[in-house]
N, C-alpha and C. Protein backbone atom coordinates (compact mmCIF):
# COMPACT_ATOMS: atom_id res chain seq x y z
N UNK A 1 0.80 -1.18 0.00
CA UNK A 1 0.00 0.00 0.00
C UNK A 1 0.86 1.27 0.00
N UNK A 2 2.04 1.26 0.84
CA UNK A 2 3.00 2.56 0.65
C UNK A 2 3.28 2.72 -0.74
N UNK A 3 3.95 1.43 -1.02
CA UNK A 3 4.42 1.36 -2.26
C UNK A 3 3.90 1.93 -3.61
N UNK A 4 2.74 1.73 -3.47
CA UNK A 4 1.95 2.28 -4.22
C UNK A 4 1.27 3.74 -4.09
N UNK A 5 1.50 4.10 -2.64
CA UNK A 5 1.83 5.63 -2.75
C UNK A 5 2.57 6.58 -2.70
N UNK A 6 4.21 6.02 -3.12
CA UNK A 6 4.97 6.27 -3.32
C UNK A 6 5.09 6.58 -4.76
N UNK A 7 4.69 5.88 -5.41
CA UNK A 7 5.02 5.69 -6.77
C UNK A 7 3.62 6.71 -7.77
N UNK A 8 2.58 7.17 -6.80
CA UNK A 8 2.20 8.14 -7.15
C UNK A 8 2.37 9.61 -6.79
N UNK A 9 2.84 9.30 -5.52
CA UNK A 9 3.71 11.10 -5.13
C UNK A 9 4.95 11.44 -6.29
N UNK A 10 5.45 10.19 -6.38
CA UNK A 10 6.86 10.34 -7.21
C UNK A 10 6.27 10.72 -8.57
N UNK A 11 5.15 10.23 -9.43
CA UNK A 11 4.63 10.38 -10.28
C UNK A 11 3.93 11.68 -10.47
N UNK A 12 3.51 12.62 -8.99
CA UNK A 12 3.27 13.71 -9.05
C UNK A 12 4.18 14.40 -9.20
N UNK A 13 5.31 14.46 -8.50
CA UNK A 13 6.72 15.28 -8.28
C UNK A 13 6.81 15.30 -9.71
N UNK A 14 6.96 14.22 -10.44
CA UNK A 14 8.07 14.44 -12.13
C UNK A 14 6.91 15.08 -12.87
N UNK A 15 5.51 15.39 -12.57
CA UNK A 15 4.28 15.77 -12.91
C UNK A 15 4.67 17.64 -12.94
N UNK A 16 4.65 17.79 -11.76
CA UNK A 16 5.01 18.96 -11.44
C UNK A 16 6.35 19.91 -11.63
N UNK A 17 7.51 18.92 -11.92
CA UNK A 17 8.99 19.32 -12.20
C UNK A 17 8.67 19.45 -13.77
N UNK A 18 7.92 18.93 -14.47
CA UNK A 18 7.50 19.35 -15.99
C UNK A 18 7.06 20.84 -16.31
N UNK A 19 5.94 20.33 -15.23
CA UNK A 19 5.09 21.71 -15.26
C UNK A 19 6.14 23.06 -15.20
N UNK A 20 6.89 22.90 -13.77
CA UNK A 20 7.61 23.94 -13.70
C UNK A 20 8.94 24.29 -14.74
N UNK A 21 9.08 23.44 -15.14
CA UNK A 21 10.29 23.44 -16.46
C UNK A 21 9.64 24.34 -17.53
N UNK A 22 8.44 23.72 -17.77
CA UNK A 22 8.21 24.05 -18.80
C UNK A 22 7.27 25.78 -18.39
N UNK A 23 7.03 26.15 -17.46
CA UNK A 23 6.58 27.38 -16.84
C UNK A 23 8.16 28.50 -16.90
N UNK A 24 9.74 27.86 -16.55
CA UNK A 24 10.35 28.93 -16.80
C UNK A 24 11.09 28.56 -17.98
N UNK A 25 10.71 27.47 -19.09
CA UNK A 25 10.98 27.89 -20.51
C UNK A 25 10.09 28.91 -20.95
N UNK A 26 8.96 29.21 -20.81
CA UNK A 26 7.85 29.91 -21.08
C UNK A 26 8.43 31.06 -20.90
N UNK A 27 8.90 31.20 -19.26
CA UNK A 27 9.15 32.86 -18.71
C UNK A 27 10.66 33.71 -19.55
N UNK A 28 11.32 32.42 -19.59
CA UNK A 28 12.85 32.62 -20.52
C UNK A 28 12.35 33.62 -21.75
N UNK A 29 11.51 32.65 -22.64
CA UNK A 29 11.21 33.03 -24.05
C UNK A 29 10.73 34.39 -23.76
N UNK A 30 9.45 34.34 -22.58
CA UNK A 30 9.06 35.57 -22.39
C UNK A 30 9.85 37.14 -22.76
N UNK A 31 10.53 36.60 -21.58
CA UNK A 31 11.79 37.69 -21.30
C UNK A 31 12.72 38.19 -22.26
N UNK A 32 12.85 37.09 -23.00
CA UNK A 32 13.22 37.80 -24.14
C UNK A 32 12.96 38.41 -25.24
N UNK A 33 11.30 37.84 -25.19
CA UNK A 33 10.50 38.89 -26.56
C UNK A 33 10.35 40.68 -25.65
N UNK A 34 10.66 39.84 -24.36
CA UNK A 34 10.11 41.96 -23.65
C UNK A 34 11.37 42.55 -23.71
N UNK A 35 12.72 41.96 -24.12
CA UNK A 35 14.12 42.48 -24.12
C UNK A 35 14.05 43.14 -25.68
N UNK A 36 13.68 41.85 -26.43
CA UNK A 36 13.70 42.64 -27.74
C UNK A 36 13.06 43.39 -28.18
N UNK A 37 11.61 43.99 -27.72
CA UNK A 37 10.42 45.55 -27.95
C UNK A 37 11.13 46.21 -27.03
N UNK A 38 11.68 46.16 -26.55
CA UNK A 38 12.84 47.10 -25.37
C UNK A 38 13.15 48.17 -26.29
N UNK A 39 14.31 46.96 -26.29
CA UNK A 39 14.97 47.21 -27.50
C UNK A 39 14.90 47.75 -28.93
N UNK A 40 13.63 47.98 -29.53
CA UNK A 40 13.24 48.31 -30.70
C UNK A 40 12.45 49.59 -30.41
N UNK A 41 11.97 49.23 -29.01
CA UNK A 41 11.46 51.00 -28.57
C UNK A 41 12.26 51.64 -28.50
N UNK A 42 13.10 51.59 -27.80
CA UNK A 42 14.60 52.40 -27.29
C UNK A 42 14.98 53.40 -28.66
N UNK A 43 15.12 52.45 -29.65
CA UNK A 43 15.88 52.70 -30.93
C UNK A 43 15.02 53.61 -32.30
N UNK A 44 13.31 53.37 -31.48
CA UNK A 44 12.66 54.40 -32.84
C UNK A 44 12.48 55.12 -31.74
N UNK A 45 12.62 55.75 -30.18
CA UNK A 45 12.58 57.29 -29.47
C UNK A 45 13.78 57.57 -29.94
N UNK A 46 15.21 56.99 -29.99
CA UNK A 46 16.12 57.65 -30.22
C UNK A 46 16.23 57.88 -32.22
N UNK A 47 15.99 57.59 -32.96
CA UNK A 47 15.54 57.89 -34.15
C UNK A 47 14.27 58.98 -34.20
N UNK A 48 13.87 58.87 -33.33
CA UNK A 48 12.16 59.96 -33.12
C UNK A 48 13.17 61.71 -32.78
N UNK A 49 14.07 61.50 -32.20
CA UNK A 49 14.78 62.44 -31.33
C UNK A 49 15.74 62.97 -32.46
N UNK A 50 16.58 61.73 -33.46
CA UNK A 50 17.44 62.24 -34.48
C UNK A 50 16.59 63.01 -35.46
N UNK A 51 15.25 62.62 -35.46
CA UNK A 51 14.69 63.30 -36.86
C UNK A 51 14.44 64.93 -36.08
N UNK A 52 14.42 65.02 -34.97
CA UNK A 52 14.13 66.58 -34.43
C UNK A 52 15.17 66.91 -34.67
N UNK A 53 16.46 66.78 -34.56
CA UNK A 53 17.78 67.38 -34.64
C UNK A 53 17.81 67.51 -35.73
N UNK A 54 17.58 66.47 -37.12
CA UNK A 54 17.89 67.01 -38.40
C UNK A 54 17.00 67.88 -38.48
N UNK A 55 15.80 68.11 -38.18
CA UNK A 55 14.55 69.01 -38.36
C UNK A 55 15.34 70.31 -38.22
N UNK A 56 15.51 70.78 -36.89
CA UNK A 56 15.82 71.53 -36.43
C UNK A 56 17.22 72.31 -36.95
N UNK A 57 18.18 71.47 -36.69
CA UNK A 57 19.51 72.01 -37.69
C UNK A 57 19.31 72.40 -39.06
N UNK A 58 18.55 71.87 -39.59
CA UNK A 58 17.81 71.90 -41.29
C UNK A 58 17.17 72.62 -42.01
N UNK A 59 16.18 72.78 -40.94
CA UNK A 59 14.49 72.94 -41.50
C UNK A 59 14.18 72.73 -42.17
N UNK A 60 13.73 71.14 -42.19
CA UNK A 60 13.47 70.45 -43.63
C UNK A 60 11.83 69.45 -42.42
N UNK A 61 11.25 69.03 -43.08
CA UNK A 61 10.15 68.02 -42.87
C UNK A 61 10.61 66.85 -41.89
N UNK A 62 9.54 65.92 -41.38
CA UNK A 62 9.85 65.19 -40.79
C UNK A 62 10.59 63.89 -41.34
N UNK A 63 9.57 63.91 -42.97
CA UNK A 63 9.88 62.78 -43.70
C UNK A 63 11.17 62.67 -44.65
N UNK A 64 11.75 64.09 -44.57
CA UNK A 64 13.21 64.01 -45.37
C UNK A 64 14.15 64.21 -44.46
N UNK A 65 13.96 65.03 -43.01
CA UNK A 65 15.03 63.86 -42.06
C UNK A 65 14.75 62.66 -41.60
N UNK A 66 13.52 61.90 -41.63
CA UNK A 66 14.55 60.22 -42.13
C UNK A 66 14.55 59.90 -43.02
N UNK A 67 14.60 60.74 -44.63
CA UNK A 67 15.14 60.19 -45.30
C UNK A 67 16.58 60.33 -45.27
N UNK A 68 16.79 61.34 -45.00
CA UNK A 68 18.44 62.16 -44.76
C UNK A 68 19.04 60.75 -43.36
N UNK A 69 18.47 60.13 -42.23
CA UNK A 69 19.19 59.35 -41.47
C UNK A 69 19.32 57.89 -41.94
N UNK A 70 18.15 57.49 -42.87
CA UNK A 70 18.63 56.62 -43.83
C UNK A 70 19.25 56.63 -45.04
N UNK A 71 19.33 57.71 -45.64
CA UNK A 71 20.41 57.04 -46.88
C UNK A 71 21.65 57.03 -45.91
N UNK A 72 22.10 58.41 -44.88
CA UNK A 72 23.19 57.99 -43.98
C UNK A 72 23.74 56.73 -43.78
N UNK A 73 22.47 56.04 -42.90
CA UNK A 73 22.82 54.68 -42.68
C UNK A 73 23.23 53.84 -43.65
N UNK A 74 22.62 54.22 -44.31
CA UNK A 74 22.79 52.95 -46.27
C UNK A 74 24.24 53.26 -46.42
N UNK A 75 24.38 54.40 -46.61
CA UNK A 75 25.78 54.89 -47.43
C UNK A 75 26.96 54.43 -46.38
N UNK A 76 27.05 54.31 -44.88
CA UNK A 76 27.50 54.07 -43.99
C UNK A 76 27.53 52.52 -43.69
N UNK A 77 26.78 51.87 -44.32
CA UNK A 77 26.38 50.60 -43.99
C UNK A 77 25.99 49.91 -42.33
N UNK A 78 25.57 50.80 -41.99
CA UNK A 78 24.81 51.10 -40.39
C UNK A 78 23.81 50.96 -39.84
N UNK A 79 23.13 50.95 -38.84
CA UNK A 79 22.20 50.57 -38.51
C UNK A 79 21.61 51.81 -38.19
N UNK A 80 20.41 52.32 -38.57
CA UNK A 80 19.72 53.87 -38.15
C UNK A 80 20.07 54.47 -37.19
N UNK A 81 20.10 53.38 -36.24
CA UNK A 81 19.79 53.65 -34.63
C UNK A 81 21.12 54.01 -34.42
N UNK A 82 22.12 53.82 -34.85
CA UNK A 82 23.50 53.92 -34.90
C UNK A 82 23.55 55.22 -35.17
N UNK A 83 23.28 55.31 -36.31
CA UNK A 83 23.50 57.27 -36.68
C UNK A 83 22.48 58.01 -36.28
N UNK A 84 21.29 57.52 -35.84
CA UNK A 84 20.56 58.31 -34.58
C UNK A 84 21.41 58.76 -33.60
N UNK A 85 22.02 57.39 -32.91
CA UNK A 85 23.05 58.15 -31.57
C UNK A 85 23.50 59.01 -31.51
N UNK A 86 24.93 58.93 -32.74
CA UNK A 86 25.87 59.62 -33.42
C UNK A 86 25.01 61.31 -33.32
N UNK A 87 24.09 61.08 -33.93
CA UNK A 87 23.13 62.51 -34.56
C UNK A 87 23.06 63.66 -33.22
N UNK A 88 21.99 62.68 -32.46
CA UNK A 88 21.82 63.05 -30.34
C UNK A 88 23.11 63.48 -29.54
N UNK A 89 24.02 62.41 -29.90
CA UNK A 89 25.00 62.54 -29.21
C UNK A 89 25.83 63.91 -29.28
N UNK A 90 25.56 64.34 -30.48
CA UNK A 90 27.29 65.55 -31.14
C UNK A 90 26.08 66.52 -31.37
N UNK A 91 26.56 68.08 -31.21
CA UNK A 91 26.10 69.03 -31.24
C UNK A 91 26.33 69.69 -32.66
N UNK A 92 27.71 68.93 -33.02
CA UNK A 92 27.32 69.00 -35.00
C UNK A 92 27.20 68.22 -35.99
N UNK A 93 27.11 68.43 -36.82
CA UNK A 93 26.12 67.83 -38.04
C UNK A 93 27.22 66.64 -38.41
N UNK A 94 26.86 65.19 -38.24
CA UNK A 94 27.92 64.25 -38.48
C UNK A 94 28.33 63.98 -39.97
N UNK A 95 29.77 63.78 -39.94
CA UNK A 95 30.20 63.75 -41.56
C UNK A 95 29.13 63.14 -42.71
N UNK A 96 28.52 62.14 -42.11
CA UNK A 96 27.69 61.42 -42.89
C UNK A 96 26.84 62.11 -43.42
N UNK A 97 25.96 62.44 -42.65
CA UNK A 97 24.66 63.54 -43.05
C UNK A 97 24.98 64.73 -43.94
N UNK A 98 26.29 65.04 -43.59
CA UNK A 98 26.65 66.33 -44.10
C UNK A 98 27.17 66.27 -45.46
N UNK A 99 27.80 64.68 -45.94
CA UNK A 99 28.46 64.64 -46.95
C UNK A 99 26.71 64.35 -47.87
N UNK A 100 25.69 63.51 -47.19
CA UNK A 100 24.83 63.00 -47.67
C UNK A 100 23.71 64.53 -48.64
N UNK A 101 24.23 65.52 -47.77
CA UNK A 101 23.67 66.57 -47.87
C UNK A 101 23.88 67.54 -49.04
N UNK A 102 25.40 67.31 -48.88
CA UNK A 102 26.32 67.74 -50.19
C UNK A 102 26.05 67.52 -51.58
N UNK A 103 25.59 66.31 -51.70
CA UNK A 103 25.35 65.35 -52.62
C UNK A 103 23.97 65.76 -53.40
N UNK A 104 23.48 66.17 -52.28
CA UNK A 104 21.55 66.48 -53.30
C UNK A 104 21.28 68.23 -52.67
N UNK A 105 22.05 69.27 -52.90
CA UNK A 105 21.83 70.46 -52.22
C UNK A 105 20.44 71.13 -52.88
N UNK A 106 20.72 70.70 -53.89
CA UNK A 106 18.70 71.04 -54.13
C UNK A 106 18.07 70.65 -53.88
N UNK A 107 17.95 69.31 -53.57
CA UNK A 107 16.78 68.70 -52.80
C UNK A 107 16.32 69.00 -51.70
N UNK A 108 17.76 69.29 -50.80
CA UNK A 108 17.97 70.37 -49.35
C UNK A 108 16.96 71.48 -49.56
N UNK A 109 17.42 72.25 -50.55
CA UNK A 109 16.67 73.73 -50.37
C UNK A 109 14.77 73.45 -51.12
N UNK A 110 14.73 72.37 -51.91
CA UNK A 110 13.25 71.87 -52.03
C UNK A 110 12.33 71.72 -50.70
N UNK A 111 13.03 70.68 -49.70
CA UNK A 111 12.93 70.10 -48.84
C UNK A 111 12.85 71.24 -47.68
N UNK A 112 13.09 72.29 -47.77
CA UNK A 112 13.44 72.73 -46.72
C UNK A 112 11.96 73.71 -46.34
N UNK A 113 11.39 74.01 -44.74
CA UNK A 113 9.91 74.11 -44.91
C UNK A 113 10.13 75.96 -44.76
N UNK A 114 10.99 77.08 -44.63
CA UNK A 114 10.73 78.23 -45.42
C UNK A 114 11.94 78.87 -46.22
């Protein structure tokens, strides 16, 4: 009679050591889909923030400073968020942008809102 309720406690235990395995594979995966929208938030406020700086240094639209932080990035072979930093970080206009700028100066003064 023990024996046999042994062998169902034990059968609960490996019941429950599943459960819980498989409760912090769950929380693992979790944690890491909330690391990576973190992460992807982080990177369009700080892109949200570079397009005010090109705005602002510029006076051009919202939609041709990011076009101006992506061809950057393209031409740079970079990641946006990268020359976002770069952008936030320095109080002047980074080589990139500036050479990118060089390149289409009429489009600049098209682009530009007076």
């Amino acid at each position: 009679m023990w024996e046999k309720r042994v062998t169902v406690l034990e059968q609960e235990i490996d019941a429950a050591r599943q459960l819980i395995s498989g409760l912090l594979g769950d929380n693992a995966a979790l944690a890491e889909t909330v690391e990576g929208l973190q992460g992807a938030l982080d990177s369009r406020i700080l892109i949200e923030q570079a397009k005010g700086v090109v705005m602002g240094r510029l006076d051009v639209t919202a939609e041709f400073a990011f076009e101006i932080l992506r061809t950057a990035a393209r031409d740079d072979r970079e990641k946006i968020g990268v020359v976002a930093a770069t952008i936030v970080a320095s109080r002047r206009t980074p080589a990139e942008i500036a050479k990118s700028l060089r390149e289409e100066p009429m489009r600049l003064e098209e682009e530009r809102l007076n």
